[in-house]
C-alpha atoms as a PDB file:
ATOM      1  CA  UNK A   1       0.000   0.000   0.000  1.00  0.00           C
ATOM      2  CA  UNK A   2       1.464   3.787  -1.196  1.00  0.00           C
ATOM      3  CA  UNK A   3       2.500   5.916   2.268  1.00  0.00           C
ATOM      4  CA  UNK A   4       1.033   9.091   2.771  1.00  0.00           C
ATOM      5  CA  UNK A   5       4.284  10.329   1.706  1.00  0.00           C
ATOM      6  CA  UNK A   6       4.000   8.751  -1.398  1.00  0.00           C
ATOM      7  CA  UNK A   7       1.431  11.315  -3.418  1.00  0.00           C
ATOM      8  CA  UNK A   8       3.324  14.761  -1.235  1.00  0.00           C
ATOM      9  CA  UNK A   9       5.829  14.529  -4.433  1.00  0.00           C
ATOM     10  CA  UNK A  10       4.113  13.716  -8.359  1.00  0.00           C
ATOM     11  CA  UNK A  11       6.580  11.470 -10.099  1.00  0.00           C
ATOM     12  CA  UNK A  12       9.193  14.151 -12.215  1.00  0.00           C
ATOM     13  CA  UNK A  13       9.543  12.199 -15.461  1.00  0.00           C
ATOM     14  CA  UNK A  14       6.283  12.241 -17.628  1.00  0.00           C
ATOM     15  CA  UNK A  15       6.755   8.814 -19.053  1.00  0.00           C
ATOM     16  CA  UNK A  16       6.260   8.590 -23.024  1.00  0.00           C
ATOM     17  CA  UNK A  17       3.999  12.110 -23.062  1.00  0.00           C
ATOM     18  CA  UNK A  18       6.194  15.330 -23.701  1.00  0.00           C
ATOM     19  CA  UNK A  19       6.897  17.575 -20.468  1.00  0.00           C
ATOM     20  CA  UNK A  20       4.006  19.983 -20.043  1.00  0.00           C
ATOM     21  CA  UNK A  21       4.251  23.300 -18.557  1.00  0.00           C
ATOM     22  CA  UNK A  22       3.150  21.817 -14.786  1.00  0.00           C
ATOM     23  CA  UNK A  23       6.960  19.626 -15.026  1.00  0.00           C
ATOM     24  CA  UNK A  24       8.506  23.266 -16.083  1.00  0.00           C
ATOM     25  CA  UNK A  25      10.743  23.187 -13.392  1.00  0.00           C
ATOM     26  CA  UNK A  26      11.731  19.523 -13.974  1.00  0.00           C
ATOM     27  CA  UNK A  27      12.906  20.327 -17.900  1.00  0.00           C
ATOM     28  CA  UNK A  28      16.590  20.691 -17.389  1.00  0.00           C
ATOM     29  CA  UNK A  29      19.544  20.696 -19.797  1.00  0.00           C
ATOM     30  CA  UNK A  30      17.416  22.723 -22.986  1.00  0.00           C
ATOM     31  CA  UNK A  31      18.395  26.304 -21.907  1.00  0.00           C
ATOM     32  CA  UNK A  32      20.486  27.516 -24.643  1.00  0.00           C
ATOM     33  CA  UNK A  33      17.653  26.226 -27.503  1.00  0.00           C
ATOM     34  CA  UNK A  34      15.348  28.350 -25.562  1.00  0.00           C
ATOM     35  CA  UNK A  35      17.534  31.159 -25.654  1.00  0.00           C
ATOM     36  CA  UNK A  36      18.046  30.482 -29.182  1.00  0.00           C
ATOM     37  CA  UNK A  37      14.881  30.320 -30.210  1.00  0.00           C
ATOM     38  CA  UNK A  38      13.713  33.287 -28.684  1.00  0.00           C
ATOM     39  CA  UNK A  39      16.389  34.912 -30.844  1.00  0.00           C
ATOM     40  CA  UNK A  40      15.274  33.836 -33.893  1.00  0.00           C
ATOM     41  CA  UNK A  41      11.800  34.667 -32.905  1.00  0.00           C
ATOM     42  CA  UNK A  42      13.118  38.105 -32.088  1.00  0.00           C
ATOM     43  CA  UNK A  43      14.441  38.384 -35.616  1.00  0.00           C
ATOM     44  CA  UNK A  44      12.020  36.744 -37.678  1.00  0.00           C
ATOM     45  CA  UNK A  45       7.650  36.488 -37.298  1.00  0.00           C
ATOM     46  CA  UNK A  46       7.502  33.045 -38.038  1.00  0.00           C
ATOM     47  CA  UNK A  47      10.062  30.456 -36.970  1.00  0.00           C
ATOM     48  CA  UNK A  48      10.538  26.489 -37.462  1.00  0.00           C
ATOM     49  CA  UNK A  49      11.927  23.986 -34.978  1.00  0.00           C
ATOM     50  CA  UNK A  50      12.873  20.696 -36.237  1.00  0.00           C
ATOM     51  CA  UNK A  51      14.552  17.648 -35.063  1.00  0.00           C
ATOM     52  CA  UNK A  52      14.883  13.676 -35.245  1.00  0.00           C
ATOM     53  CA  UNK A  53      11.971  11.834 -33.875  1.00  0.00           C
ATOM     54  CA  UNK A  54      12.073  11.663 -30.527  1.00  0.00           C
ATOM     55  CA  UNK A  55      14.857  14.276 -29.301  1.00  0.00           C
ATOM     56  CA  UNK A  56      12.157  16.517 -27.454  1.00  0.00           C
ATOM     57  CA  UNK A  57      10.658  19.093 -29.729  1.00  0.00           C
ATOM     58  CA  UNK A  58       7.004  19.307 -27.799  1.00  0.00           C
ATOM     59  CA  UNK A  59       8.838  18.563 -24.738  1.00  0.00           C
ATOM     60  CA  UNK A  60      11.168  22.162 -25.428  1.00  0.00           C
ATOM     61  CA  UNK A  61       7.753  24.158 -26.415  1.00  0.00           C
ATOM     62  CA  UNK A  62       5.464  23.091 -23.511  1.00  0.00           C
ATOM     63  CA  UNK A  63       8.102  23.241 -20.615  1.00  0.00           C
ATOM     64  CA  UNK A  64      10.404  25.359 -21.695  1.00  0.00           C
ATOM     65  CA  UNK A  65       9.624  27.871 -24.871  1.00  0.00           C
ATOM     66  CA  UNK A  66       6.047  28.750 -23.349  1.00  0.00           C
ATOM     67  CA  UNK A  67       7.000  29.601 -19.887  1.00  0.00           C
ATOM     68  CA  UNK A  68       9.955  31.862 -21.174  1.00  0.00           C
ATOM     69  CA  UNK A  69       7.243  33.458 -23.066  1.00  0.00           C
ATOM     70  CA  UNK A  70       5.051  33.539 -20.182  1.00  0.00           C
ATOM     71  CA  UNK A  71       7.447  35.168 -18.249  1.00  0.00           C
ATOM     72  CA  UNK A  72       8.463  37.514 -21.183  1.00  0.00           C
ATOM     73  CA  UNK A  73       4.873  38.829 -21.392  1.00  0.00           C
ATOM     74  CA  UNK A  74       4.591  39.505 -17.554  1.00  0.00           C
ATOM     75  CA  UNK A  75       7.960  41.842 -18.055  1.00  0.00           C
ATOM     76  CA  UNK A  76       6.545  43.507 -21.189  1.00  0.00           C
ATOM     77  CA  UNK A  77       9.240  42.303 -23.189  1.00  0.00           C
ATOM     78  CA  UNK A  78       8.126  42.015 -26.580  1.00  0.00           C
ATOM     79  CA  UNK A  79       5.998  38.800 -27.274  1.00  0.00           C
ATOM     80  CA  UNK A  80       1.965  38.453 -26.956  1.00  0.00           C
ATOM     81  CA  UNK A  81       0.097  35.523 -24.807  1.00  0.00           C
ATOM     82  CA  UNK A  82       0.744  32.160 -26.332  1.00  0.00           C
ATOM     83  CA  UNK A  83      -1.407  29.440 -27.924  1.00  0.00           C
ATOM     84  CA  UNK A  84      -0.089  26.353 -28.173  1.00  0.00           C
ATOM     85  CA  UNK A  85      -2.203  24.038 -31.164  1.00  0.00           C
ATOM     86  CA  UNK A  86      -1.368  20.187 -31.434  1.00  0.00           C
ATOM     87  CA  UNK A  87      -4.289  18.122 -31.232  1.00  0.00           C
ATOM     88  CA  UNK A  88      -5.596  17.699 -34.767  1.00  0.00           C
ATOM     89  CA  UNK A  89      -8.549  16.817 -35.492  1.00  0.00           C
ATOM     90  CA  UNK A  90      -8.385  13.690 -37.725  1.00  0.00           C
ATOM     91  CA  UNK A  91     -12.500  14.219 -38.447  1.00  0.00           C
ATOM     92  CA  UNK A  92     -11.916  16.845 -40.963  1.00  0.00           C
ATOM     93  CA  UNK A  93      -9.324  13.992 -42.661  1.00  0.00           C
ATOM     94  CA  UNK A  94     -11.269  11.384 -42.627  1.00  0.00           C
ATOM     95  CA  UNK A  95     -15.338  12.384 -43.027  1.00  0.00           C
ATOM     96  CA  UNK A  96     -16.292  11.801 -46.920  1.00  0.00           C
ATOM     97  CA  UNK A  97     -18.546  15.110 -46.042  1.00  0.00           C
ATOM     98  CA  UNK A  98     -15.666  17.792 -45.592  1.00  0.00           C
ATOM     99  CA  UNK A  99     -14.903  20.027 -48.405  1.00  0.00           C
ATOM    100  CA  UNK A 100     -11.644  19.724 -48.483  1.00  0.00           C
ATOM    101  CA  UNK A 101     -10.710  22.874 -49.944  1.00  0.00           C
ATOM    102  CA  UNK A 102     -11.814  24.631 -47.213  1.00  0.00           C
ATOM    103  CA  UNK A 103     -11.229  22.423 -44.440  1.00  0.00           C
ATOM    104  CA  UNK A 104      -7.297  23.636 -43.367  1.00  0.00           C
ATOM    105  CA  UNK A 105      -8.787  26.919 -42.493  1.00  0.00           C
ATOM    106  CA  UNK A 106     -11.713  25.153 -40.657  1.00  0.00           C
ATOM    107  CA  UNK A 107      -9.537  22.955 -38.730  1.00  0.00           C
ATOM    108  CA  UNK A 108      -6.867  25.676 -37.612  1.00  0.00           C
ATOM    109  CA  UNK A 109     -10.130  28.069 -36.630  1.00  0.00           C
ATOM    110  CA  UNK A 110     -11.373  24.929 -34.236  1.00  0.00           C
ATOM    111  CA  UNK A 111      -7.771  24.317 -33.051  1.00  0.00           C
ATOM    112  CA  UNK A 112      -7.116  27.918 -31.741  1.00  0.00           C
ATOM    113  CA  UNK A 113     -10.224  27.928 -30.242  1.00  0.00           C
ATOM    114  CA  UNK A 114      -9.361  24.640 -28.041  1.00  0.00           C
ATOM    115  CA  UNK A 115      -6.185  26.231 -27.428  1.00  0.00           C
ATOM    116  CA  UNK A 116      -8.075  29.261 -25.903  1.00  0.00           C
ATOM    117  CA  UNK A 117     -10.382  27.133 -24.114  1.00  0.00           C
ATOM    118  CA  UNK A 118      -7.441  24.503 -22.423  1.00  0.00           C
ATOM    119  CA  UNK A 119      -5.639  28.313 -21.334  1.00  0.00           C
ATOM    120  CA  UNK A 120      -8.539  28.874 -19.644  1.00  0.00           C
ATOM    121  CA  UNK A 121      -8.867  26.041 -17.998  1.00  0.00           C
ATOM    122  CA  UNK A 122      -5.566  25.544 -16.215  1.00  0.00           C
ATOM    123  CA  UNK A 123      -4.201  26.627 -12.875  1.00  0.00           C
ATOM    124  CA  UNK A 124      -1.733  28.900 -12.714  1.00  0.00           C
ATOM    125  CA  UNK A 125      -1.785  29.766  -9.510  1.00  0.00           C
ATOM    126  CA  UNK A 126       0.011  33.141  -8.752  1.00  0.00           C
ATOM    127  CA  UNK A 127       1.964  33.017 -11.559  1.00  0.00           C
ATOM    128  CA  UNK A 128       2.169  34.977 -14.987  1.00  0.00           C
ATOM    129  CA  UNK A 129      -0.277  37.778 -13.878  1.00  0.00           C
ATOM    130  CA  UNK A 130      -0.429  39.439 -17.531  1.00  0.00           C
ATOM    131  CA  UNK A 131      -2.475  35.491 -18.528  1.00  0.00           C
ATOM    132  CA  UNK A 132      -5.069  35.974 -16.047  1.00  0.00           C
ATOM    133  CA  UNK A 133      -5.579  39.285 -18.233  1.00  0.00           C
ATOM    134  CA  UNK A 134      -4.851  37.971 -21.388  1.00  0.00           C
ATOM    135  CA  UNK A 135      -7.492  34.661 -20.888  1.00  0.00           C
ATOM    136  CA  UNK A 136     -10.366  37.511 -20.500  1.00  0.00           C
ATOM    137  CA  UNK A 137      -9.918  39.115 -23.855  1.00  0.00           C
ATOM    138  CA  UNK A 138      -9.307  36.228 -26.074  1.00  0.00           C
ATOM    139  CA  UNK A 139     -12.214  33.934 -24.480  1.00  0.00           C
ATOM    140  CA  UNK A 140     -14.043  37.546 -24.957  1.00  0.00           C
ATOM    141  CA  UNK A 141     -13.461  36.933 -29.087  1.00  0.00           C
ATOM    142  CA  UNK A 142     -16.399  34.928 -30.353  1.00  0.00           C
ATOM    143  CA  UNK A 143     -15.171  31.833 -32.600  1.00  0.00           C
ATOM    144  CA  UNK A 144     -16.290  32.169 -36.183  1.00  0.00           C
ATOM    145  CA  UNK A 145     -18.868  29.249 -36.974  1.00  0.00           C
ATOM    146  CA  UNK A 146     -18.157  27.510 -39.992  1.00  0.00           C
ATOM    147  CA  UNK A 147     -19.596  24.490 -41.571  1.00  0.00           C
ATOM    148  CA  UNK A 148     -16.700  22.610 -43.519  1.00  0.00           C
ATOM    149  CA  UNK A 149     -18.866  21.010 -45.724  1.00  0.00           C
ATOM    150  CA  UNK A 150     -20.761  24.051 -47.228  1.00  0.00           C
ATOM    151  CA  UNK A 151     -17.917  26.813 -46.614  1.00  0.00           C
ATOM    152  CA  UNK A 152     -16.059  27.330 -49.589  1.00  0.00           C
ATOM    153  CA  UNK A 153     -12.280  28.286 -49.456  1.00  0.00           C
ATOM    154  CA  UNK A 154     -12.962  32.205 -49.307  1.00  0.00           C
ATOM    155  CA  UNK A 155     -14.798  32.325 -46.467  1.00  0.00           C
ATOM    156  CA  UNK A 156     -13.381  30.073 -44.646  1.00  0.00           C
ATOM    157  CA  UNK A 157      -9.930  31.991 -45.395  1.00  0.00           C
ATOM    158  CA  UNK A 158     -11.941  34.910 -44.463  1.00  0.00           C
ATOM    159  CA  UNK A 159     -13.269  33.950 -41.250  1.00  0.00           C
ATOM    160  CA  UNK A 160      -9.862  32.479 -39.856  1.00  0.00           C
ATOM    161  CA  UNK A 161      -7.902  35.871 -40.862  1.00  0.00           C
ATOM    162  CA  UNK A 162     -10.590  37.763 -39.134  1.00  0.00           C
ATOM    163  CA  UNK A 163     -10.608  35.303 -36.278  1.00  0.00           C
ATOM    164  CA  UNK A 164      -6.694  35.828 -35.618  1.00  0.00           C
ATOM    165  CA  UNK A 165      -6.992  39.628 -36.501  1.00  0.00           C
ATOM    166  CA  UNK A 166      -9.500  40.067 -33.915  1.00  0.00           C
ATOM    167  CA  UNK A 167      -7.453  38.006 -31.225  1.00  0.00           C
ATOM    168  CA  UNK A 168      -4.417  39.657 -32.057  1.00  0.00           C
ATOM    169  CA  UNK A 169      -6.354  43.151 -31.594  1.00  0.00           C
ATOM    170  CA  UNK A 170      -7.853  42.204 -28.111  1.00  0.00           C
ATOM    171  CA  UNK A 171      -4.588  41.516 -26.619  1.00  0.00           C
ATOM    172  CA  UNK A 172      -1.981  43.448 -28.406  1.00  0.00           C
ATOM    173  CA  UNK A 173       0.522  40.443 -29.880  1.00  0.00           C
ATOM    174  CA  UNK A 174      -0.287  37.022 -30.512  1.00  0.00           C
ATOM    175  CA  UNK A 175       2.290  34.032 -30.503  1.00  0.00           C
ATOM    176  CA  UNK A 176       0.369  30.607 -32.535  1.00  0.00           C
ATOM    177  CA  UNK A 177       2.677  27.527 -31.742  1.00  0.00           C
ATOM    178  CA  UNK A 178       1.893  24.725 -34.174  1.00  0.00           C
ATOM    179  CA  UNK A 179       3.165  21.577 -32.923  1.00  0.00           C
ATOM    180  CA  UNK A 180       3.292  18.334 -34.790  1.00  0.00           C
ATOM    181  CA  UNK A 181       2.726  20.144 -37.888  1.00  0.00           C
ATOM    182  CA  UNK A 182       3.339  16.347 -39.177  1.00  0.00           C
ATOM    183  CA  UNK A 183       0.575  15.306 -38.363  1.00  0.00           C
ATOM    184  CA  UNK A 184      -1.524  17.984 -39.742  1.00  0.00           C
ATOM    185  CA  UNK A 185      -0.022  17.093 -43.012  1.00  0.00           C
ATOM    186  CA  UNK A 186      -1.492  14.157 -42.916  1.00  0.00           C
ATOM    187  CA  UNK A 187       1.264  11.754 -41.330  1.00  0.00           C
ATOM    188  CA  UNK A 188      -1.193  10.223 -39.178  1.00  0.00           C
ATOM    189  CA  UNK A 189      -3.310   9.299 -42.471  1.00  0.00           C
ATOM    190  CA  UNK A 190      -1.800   6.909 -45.032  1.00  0.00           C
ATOM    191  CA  UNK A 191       0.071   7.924 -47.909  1.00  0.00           C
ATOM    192  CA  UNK A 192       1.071  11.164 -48.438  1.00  0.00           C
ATOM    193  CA  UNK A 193      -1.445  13.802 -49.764  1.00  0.00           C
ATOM    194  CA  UNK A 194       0.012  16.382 -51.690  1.00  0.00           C
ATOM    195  CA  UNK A 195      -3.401  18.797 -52.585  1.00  0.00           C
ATOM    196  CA  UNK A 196      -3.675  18.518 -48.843  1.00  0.00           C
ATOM    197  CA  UNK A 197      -0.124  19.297 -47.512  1.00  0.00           C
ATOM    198  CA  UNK A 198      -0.372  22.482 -50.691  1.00  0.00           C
ATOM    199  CA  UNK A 199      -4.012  23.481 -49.026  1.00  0.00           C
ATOM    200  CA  UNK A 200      -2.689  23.306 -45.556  1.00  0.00           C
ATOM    201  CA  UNK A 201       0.479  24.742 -45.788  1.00  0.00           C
ATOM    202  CA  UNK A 202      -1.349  27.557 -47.767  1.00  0.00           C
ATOM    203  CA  UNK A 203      -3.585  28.644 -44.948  1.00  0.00           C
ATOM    204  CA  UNK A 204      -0.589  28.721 -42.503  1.00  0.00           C
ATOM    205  CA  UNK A 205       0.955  31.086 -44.983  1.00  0.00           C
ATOM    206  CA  UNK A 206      -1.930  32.859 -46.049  1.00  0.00           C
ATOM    207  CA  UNK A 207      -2.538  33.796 -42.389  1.00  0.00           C
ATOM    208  CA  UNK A 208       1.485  34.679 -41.833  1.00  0.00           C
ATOM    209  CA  UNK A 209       1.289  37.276 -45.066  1.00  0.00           C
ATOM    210  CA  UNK A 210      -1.950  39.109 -43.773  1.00  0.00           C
ATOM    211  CA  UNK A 211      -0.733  38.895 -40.112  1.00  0.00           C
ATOM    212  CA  UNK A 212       2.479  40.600 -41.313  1.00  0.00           C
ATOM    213  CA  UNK A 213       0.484  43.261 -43.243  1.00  0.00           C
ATOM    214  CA  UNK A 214      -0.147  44.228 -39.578  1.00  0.00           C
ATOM    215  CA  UNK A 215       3.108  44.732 -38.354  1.00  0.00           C
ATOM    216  CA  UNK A 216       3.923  41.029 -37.749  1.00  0.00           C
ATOM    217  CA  UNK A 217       2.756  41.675 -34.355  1.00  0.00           C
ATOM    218  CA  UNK A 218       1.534  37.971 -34.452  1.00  0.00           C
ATOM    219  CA  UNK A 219       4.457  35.176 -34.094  1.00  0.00           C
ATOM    220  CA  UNK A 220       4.099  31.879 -35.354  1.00  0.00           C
ATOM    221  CA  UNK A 221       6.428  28.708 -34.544  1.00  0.00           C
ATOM    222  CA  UNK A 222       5.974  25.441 -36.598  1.00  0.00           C
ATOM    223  CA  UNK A 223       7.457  22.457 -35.042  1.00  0.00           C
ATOM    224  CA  UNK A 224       7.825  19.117 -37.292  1.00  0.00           C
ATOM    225  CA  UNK A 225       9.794  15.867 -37.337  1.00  0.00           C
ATOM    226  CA  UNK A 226      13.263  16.514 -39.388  1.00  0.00           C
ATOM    227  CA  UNK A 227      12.130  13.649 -42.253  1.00  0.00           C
ATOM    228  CA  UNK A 228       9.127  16.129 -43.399  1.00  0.00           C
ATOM    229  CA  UNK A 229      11.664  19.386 -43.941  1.00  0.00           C
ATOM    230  CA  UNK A 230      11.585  18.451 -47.249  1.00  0.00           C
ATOM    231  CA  UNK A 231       7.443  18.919 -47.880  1.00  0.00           C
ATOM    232  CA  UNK A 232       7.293  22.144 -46.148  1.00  0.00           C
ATOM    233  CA  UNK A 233       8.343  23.744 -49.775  1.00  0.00           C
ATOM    234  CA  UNK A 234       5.009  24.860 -50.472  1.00  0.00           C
ATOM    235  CA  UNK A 235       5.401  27.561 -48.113  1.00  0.00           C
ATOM    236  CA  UNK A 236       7.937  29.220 -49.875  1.00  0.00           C
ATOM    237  CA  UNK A 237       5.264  31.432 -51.494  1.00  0.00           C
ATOM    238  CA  UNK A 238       4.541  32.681 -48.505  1.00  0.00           C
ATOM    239  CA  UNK A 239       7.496  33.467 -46.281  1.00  0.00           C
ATOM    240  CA  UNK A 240      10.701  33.743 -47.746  1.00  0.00           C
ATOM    241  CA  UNK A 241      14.091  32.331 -46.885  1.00  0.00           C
ATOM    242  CA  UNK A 242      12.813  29.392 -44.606  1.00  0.00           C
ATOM    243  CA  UNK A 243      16.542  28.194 -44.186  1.00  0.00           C
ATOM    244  CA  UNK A 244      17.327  30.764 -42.047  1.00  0.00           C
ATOM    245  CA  UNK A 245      14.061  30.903 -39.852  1.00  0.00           C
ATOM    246  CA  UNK A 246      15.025  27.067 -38.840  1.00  0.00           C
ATOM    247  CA  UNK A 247      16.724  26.287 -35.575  1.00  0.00           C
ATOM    248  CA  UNK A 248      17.337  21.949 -35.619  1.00  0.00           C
ATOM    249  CA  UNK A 249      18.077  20.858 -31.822  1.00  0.00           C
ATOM    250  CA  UNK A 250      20.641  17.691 -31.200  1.00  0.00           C
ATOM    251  CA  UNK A 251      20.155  15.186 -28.976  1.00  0.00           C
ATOM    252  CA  UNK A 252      21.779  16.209 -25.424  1.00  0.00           C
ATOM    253  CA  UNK A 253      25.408  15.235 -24.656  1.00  0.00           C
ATOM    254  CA  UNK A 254      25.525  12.401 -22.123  1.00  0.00           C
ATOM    255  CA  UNK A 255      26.930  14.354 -19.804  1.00  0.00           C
ATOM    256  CA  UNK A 256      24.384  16.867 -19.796  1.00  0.00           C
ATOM    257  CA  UNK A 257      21.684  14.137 -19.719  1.00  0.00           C
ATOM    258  CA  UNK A 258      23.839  13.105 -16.224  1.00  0.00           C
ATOM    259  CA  UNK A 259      23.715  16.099 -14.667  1.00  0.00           C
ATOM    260  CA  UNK A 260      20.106  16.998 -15.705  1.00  0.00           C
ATOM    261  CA  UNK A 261      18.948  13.211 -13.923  1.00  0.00           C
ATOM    262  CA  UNK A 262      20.868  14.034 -11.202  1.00  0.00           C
ATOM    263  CA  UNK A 263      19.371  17.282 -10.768  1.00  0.00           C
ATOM    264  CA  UNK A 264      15.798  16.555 -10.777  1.00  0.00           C
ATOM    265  CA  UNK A 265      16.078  13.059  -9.050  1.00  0.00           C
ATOM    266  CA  UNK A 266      17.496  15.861  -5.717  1.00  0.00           C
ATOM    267  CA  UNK A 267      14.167  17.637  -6.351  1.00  0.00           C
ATOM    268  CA  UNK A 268      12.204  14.520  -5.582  1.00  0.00           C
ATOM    269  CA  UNK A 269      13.874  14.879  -1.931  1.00  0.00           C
ATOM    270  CA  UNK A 270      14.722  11.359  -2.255  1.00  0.00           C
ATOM    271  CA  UNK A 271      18.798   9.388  -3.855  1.00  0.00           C
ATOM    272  CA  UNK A 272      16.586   7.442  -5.970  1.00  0.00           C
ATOM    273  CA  UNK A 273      20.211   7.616  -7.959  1.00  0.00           C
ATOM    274  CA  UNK A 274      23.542   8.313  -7.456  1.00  0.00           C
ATOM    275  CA  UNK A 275      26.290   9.728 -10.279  1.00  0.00           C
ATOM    276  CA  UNK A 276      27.978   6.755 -10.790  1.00  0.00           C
ATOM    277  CA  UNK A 277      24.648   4.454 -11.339  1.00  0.00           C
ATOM    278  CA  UNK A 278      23.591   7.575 -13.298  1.00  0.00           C
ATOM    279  CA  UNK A 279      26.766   6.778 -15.434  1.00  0.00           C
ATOM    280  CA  UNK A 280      26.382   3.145 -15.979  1.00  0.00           C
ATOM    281  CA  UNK A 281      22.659   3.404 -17.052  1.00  0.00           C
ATOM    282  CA  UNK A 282      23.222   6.438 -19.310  1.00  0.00           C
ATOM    283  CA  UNK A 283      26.633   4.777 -20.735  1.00  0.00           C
ATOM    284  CA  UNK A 284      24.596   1.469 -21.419  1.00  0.00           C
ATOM    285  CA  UNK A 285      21.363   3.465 -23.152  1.00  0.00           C
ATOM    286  CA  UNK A 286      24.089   4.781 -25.425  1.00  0.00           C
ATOM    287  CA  UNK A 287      25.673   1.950 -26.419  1.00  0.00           C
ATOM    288  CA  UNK A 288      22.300   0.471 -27.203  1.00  0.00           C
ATOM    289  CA  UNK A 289      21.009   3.065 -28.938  1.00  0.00           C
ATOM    290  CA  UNK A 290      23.203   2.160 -32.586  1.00  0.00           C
ATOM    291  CA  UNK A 291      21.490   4.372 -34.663  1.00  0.00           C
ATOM    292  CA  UNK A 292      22.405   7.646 -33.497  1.00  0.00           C
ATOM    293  CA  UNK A 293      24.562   6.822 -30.890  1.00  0.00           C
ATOM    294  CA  UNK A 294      22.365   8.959 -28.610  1.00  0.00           C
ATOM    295  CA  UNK A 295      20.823   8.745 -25.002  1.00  0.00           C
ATOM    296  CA  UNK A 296      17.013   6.946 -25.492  1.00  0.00           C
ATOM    297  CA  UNK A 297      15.363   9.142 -22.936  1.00  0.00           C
ATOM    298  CA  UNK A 298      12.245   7.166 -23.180  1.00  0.00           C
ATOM    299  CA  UNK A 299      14.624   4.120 -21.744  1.00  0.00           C
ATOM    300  CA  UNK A 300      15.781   6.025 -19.589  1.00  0.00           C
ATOM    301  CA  UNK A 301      12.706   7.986 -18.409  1.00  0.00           C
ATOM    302  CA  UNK A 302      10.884   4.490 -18.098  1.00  0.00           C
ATOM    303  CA  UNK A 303      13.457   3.661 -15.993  1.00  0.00           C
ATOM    304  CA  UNK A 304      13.753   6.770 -13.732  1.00  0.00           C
ATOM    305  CA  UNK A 305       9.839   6.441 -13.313  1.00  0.00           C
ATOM    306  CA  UNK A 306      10.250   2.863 -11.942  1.00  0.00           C
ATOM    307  CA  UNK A 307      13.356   3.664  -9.308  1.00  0.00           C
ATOM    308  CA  UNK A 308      10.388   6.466  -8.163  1.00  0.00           C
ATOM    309  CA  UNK A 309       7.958   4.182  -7.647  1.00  0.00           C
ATOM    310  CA  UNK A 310      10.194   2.024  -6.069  1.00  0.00           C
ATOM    311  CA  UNK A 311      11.662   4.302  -3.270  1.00  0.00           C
ATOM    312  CA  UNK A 312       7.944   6.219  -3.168  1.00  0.00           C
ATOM    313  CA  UNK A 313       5.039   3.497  -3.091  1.00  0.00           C
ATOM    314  CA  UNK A 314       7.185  -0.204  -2.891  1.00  0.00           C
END
């Protein structure tokens, strides 16, 4: 039977689910990409991150990206509240009903909307007081109704332009993370679809030229697996010189990965692990790992979540 003790500290390590922005302060070790990427967000209105399957991208938006631009917004520093948009909606893939043509624009107007909705939802305690102010105005911006199978593609276009415009007005600045873009390419759906990666990466681009009509007031960051780089060309006639709006982050240097497990296994008040067993495991997840030669943090995560439950509930 668990102690009492056991549920005073949550388990660190979210398992096979990307770190959310409740295990902020357990994401350790990505510091510099955040830095980096606010750069590049500083410099350009629409960014990319990319990496290898399984390095972290959602992982380095949720827990680390969004609560520097949490924080960012609080101080007044240049960036709007952030929406973060990554559950798509395979419905509007797969009914026979959808007009397709107009269904990108549909699905992104639905998507921001659950974005505003989960923002609202979550406890943030005493933090970020600029959110609590931000939540008000954008839940105060009615969503545009659309039915996807009678909309055509103008209004549709229309009503999502409007529906960011109006956002973007209410609060000032606007930052739309699209995670996964994969998947709204269609990765999730069979063989590629190349009218539907050209109609979706046409509204994302659509809505980056009118936003930046505006005074690019409205920053967008597209995150996607580093094997679809190459079908992101369609956006070219939208936003020019996508090469140098891409940051790619590496897999962490063992060592780092050390001192990062060493670090938050402290925080759970418990030497679930020392540095030298931290070593071995880390050493041996390499060596296994023949591919890249890199640290499978899954592995090692599964592993770190089963010492926990060992020294917390056993």
């Amino acid at each position: 039977m668990a102690s009492r003790a056991s549920t005073s500290i949550p388990c660190p390590w979210p398992g096979p689910e990307p770190y959310g922005e409740e295990r902020a302060s357990y994401f350790l070790g990505r510091d510099d990409d955040v830095l980096q990427l606010l750069h590049l967000m500083d410099i350009h209105p629409l960014v990319m991150l990319t990496a290898q399957s399984g390095i972290g991208k959602s992982s380095l938006l949720q827990a680390g990206l969004v609560p520097a631009l949490r924080t960012l917004r609080d101080q007044e520093e240049g960036f709007g509240p952030v929406l973060v948009i990554r559950s798509w909606q395979r419905e509007f893939r797969e009914s026979k009903d959808v007009k397709k043509d107009a269904s990108s624009f549909s699905l992104i107007i639905d998507e921001i909307g659950k974005a505003i909705e989960a923002l609202a939802d979550k406890d943030y305690g005493n933090a970020y007081e600029k959110l609590k102010e931000d939540i008000l105005k954008l839940k105060a911006v009615d969503k545009p109704k659309i039915d996807v199978g009678e909309a055509n593609v103008s209004a549709a276009a229309n009503a999502l332009l409007y529906y960011v415009s109006r956002l973007r007005r209410a609060t000032g600045k606007l930052v739309l993370i699209f995670d996964q873009v994969e998947e709204l390419l269609g990765s999730t759906f069979g063989k590629p679809d190349l009218a539907l990666e050209r109609e979706v990466l046409g509204a994302i681009g659509t809505l980056f030229q009118e936003e930046r009509k505006q005074g690019a007031r409205t920053r967008f960051v597209l995150s996607l697996r580093e094997d679809y780089l190459g079908r992101m060309k369609p956006l070219d006639r939208f936003v020019s010189g996508l090469d140098s709006r891409l940051y790619r982050i590496d897999p962490m240097p063992e060592a780092i990965v050390q001192s990062t497990v060493l670090e938050v296994a402290k925080r759970t008040k418990k030497v679930i692990i020392n540095r030298r067993e931290a070593q071995r495991l880390i050493s041996w997840l390499t060596a296994n790992e023949r591919s890249t030669g890199s640290v499978d943090l899954l592995r090692l995560q599964a592993i770190l979540i089963s010492l926990f439950k060992i020294y917390y509930i056993l």
